[in-house]
Protein backbone atom coordinates (compact mmCIF):
# COMPACT_ATOMS: atom_id res chain seq x y z
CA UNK A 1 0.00 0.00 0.00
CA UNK A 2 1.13 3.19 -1.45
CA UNK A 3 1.96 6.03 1.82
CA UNK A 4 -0.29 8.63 2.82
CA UNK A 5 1.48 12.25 0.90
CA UNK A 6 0.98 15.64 2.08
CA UNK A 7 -1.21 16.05 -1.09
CA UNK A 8 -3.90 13.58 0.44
CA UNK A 9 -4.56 15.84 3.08
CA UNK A 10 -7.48 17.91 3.16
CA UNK A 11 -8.43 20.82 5.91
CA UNK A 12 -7.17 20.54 9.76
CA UNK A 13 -5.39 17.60 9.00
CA UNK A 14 -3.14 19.07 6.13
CA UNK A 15 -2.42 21.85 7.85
CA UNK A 16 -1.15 19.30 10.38
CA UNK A 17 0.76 17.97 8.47
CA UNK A 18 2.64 21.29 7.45
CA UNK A 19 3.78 22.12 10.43
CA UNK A 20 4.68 18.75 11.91
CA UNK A 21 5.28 16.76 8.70
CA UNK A 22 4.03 13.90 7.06
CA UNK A 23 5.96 11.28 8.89
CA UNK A 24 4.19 12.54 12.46
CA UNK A 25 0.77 12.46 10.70
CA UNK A 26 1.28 8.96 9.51
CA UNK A 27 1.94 7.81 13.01
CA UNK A 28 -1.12 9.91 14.45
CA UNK A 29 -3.07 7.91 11.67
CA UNK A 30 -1.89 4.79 12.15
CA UNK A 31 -2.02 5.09 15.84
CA UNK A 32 -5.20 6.87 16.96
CA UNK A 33 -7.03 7.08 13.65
CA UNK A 34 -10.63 6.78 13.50
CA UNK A 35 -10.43 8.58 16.90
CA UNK A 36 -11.51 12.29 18.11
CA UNK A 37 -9.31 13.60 20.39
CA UNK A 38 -9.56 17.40 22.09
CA UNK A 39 -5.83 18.80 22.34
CA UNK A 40 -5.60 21.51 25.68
CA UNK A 41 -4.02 24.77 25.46
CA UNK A 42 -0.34 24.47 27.15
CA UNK A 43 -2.10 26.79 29.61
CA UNK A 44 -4.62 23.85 30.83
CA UNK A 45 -2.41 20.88 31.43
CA UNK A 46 -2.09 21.71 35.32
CA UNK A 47 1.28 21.00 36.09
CA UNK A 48 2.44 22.22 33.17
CA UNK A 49 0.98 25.68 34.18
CA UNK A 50 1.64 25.12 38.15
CA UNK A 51 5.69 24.61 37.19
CA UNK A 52 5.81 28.23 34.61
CA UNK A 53 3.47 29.88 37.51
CA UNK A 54 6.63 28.87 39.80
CA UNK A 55 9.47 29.57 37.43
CA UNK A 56 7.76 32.91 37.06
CA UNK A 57 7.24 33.25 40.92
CA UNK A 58 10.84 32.49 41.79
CA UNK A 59 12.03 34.86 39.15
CA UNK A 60 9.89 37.63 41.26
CA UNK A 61 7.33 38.63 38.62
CA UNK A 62 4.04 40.00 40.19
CA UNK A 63 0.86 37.81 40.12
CA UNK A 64 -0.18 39.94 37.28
CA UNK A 65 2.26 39.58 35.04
CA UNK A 66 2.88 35.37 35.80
CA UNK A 67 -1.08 35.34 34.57
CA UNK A 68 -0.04 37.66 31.64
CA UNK A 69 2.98 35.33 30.51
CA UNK A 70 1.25 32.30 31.00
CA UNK A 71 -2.22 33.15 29.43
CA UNK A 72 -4.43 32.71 32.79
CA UNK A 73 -6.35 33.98 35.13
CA UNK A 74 -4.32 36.13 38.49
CA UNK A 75 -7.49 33.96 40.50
CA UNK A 76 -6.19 31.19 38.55
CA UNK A 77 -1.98 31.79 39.60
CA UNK A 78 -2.84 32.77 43.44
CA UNK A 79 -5.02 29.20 43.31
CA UNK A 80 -1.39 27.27 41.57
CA UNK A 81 0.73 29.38 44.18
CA UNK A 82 -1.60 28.31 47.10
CA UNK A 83 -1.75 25.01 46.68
CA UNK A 84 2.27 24.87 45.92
CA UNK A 85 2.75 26.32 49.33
CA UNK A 86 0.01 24.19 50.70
CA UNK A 87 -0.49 21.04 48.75
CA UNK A 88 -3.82 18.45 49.44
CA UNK A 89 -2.84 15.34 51.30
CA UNK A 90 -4.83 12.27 49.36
C-alpha cells in the first residue's frame, strides 16, 4: 500500500501535516485514527501551568504579570501558588 502524501490531506489535518510533517501524521493515523481527540491549550495541562506559575514566581514577577505570561487567570496563579505552598494530602 502506497503512503499517505501531504497532497492527500485535506483541511485541519493538512495543515497538520505542514507544520509537523508527514511522517508525524502517519503515526497519528496509524495510531489513533478513527479517533476524536480534544488537544488543551499548554495553559490547561495543570502541572504544566503550576511549574511556569513557579518559574515565574521564583524569578519575582508580580501575580499579574505570571497570569499575563502564562495566558491565565491572576485567581487562577494565586489558586497554583496556594496550593504549591500548601499542597492536598490524598
Amino acid at each position: 500500500m502506497a503512503k499517505i502524501e501531504l497532497d492527500d490531506l485535506e483541511g485541519d489535518l493538512r495543515e497538520i501535516g505542514e507544520r509537523i510533517g508527514i511522517e508525524a501524521v502517519r503515526v497519528l493515523i496509524t495510531e489513533f485514527g478513527g479517533g476524536f481527540y480534544y488537544i488543551p491549550l499548554a495553559r490547561k495541562i495543570t502541572k504544566y501551568r503550576r511549574r511556569m506559575v513557579e518559574e515565574l514566581y521564583k524569578q519575582g514577577k508580580s501575580i499579574q504579570k505570571i497570569a499575563t505570561l502564562v495566558g491565565c487567570s491572576v485567581n487562577t496563579v494565586r489558586r497554583d501558588l496556594q496550593e504549591m505552598q500548601n499542597p492536598r494530602r490524598i
